[in-house]
C-alpha atoms as a PDB file:
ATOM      1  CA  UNK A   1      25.777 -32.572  34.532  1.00  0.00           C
ATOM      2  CA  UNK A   2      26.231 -34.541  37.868  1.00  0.00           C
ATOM      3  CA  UNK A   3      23.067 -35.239  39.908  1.00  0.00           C
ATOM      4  CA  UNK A   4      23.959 -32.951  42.690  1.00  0.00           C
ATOM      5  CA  UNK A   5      24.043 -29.973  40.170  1.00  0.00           C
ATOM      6  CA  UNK A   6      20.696 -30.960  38.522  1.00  0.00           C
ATOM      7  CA  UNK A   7      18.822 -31.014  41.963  1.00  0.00           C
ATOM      8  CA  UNK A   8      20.428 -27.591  42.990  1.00  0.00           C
ATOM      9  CA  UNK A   9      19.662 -25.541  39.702  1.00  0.00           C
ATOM     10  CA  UNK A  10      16.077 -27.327  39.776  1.00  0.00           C
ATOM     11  CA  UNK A  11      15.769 -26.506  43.648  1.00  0.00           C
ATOM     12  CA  UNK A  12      17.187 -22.334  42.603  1.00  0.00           C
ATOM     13  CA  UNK A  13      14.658 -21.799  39.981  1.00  0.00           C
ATOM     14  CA  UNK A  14      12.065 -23.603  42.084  1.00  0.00           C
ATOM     15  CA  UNK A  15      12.720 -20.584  44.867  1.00  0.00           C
ATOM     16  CA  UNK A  16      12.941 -18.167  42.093  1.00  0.00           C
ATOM     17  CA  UNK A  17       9.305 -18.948  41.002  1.00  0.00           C
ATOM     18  CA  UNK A  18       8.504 -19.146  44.275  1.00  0.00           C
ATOM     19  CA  UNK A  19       8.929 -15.770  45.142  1.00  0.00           C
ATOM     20  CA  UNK A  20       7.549 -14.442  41.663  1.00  0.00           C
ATOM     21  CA  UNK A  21       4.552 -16.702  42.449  1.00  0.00           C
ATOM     22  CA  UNK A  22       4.140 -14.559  45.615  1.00  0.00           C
ATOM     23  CA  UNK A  23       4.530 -11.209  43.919  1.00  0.00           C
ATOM     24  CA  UNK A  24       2.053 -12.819  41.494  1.00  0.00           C
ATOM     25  CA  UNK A  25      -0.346 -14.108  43.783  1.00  0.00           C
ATOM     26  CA  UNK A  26      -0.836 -10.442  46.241  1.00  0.00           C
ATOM     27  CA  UNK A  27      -0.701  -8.520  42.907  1.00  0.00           C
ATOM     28  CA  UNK A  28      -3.336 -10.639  41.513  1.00  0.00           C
ATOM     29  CA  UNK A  29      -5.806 -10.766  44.230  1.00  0.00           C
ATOM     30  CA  UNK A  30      -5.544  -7.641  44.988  1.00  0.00           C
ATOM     31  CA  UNK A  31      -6.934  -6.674  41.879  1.00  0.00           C
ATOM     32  CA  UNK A  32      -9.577  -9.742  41.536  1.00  0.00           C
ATOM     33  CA  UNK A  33     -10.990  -9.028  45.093  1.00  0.00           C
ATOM     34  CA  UNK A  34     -11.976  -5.746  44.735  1.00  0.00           C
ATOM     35  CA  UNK A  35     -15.604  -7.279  44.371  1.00  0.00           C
ATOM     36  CA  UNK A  36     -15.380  -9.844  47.154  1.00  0.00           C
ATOM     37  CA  UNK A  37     -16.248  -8.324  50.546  1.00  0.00           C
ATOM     38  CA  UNK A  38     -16.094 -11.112  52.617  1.00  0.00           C
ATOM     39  CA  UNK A  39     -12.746 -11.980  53.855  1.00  0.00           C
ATOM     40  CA  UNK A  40     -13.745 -15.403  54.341  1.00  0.00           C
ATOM     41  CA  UNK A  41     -14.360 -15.654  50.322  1.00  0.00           C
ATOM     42  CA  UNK A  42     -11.264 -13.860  49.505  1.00  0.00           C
ATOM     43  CA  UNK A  43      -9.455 -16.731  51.931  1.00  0.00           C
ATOM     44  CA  UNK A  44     -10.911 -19.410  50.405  1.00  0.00           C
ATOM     45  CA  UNK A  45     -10.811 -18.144  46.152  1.00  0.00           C
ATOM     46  CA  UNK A  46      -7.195 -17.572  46.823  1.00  0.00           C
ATOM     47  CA  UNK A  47      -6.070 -20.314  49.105  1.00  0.00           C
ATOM     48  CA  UNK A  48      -4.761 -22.514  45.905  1.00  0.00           C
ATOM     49  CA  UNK A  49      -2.512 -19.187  44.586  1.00  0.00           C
ATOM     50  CA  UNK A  50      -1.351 -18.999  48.017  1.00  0.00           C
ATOM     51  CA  UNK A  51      -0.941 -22.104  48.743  1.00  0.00           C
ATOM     52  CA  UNK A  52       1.368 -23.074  45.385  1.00  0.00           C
ATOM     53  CA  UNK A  53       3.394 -19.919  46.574  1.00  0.00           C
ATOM     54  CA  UNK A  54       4.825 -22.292  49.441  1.00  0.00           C
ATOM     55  CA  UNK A  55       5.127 -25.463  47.641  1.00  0.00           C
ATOM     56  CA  UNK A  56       7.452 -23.527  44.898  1.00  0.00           C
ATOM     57  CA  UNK A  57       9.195 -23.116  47.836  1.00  0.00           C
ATOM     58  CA  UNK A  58       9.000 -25.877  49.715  1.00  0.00           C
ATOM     59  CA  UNK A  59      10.435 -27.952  46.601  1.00  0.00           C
ATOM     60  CA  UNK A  60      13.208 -26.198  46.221  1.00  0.00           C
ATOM     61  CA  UNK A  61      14.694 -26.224  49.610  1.00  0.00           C
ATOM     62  CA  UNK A  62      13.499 -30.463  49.059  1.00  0.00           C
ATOM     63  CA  UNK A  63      15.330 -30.096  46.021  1.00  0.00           C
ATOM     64  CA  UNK A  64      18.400 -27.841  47.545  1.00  0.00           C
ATOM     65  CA  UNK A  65      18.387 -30.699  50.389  1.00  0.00           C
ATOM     66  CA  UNK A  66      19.022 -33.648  47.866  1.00  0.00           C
ATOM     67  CA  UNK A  67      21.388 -31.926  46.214  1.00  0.00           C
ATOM     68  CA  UNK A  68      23.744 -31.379  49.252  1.00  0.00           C
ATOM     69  CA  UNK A  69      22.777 -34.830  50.026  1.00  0.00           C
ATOM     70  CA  UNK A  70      24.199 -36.293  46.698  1.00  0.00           C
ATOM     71  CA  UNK A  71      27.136 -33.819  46.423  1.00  0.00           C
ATOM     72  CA  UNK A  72      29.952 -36.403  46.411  1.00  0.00           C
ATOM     73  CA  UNK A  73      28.016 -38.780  44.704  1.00  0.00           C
ATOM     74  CA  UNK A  74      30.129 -39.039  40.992  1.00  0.00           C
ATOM     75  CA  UNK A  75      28.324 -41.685  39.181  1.00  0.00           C
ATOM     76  CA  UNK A  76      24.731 -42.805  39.102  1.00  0.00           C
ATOM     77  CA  UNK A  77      23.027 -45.703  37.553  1.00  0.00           C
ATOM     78  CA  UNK A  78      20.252 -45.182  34.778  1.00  0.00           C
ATOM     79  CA  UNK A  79      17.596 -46.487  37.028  1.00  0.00           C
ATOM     80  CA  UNK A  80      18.669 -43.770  39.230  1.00  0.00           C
ATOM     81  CA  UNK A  81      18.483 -40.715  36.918  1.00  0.00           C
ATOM     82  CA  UNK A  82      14.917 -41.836  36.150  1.00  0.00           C
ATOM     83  CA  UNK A  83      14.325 -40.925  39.701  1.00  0.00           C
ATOM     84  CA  UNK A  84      15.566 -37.568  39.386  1.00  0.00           C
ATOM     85  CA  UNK A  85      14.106 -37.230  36.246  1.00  0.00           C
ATOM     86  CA  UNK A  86      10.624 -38.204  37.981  1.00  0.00           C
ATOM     87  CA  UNK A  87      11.631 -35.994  40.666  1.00  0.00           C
ATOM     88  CA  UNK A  88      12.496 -32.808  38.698  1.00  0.00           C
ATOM     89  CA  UNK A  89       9.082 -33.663  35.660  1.00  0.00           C
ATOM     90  CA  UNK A  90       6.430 -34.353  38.788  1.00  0.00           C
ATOM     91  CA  UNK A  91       7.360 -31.651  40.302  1.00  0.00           C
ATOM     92  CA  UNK A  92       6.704 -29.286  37.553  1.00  0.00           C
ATOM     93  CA  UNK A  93       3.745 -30.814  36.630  1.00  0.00           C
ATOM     94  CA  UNK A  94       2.322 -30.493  40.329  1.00  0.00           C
ATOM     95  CA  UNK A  95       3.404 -26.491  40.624  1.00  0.00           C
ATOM     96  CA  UNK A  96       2.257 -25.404  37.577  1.00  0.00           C
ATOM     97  CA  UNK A  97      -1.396 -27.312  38.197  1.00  0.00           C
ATOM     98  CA  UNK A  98      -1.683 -25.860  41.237  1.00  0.00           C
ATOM     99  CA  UNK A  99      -0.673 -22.419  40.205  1.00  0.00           C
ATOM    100  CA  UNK A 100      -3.073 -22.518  37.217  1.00  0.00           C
ATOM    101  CA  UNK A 101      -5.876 -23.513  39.921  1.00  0.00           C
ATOM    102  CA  UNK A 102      -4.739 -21.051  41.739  1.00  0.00           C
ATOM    103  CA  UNK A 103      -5.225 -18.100  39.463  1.00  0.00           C
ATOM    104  CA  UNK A 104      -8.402 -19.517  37.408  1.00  0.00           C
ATOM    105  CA  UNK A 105     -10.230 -20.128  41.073  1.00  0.00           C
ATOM    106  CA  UNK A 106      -9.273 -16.362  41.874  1.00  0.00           C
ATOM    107  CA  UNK A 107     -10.559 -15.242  38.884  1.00  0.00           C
ATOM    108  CA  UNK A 108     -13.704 -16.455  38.963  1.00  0.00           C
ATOM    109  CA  UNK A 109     -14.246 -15.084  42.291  1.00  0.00           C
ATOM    110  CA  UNK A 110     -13.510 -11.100  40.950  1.00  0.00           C
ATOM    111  CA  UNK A 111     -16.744 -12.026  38.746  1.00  0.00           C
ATOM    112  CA  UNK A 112     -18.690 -12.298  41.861  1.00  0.00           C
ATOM    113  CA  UNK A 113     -21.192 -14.699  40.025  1.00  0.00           C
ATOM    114  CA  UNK A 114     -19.930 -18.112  41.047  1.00  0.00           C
ATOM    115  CA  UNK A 115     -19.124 -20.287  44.288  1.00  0.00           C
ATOM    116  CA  UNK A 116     -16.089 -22.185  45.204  1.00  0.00           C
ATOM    117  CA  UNK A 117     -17.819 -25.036  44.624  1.00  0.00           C
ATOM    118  CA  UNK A 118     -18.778 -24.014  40.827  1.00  0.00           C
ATOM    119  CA  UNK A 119     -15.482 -22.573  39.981  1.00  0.00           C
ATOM    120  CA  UNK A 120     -13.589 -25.822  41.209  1.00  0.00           C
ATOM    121  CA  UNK A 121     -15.937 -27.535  38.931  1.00  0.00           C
ATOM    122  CA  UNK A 122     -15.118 -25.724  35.702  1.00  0.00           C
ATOM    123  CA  UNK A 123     -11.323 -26.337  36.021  1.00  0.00           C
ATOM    124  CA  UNK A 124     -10.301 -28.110  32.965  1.00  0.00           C
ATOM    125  CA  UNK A 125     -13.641 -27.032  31.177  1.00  0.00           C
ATOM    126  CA  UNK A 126     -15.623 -29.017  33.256  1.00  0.00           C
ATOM    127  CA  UNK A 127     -13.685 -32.620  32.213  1.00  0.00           C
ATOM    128  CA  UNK A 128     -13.621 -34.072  35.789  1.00  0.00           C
ATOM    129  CA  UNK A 129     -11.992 -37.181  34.277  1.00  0.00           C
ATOM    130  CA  UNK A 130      -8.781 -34.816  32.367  1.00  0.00           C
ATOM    131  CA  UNK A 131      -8.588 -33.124  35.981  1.00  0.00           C
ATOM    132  CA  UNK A 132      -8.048 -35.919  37.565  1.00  0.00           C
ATOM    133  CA  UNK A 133      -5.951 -37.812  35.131  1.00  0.00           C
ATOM    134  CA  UNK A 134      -3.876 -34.204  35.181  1.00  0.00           C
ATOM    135  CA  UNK A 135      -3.314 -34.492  39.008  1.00  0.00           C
ATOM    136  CA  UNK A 136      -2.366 -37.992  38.679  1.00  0.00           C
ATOM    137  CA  UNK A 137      -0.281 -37.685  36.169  1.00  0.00           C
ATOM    138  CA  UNK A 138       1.709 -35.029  38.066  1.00  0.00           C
ATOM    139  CA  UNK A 139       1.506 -36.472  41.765  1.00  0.00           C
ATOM    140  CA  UNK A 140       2.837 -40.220  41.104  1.00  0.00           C
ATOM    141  CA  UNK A 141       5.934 -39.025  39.346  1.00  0.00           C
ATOM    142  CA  UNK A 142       6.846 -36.470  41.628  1.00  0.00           C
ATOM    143  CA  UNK A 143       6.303 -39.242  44.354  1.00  0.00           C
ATOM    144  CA  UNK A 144       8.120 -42.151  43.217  1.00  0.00           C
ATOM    145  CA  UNK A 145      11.023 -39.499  42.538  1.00  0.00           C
ATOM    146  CA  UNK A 146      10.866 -38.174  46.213  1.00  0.00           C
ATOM    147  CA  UNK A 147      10.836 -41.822  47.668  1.00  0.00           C
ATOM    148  CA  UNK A 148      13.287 -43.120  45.380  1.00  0.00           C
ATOM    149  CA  UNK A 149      15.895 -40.528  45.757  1.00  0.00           C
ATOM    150  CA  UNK A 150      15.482 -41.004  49.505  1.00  0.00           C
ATOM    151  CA  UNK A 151      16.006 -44.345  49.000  1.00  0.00           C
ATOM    152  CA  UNK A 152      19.031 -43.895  46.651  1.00  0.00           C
ATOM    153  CA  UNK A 153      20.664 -41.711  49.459  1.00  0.00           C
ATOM    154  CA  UNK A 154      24.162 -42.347  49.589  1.00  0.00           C
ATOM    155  CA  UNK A 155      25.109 -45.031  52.416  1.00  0.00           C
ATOM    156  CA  UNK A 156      27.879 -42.936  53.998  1.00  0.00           C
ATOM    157  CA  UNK A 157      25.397 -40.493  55.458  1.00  0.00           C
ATOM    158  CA  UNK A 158      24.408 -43.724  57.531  1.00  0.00           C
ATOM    159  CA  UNK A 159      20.399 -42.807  57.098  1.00  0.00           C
ATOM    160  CA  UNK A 160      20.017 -46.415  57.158  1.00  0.00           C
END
């Protein structure tokens, strides 16, 4: 599979999740906030659910964009599949963190018992050093992919 095919199924089930994600995310809160009253609260417990609604989103038009970018691109180097590869793996890793945030903070706020500030703690069981190693992990990938497939761009689009 050519790289402009790779980068436009990744970018079509990124939009697919995306809008599940949504459906996910009002469904969800709708039924964890019945015990939050404050509208403020229910803003900030579900800003991360929200939030990762976008991104799913927001990657794959990134990912739809590359892909028309690279569409008569035929070969690539190996160095250059490991950016897509660090592309498509980061990205992944960085939705499905931020989804799972998403849904444990909202949880925790149906209970009524515990503060933003508590619940963000107990991500990961309480491990702050596997949360951050987890968001590490999943950022610098998903970086280096973004900036080297940028990079990569093909030179007859004159970007350079």
């Amino acid at each position: 599979m050519n790289i402009s095919k790779k980068l436009f199924v990744f970018g079509l089930i990124l939009l697919i999740f995306g809008i599940i994600d949504g459906v996910i995310a009002r469904e969800w809160t709708r039924f964890t906030f019945r015990n939050v009253e404050s509208l403020e609260e229910q803003i900030l417990f579900g800003f991360h659910l929200f939030i990762s609604h976008g991104h799913f989103i927001l990657f794959g038009l990134l990912s739809l964009f590359l892909s028309v970018l690279y569409k008569n691109q035929k070969e690539s180097s190996k160095n250059f599949n490991l950016f897509v590869w660090f592309f498509i793996v980061g990205c992944t890793l960085t939705l499905v963190l931020s989804f799972y945030k998403g849904l444990f903070l909202s949880a925790l706020a149906g209970t009524g018992k515990v503060s933003l500030f508590q619940a963000d703690e107990m991500l990961f069981s309480g491990n702050k050093i596997l949360r951050s190693l987890a968001y590490t992990i999943a950022h610098v990938p998903m970086g280096a992919g973004i900036i080297g497939l940028f990079y990569k761009a093909p030179r007859s689009y004159n970007i350079y």
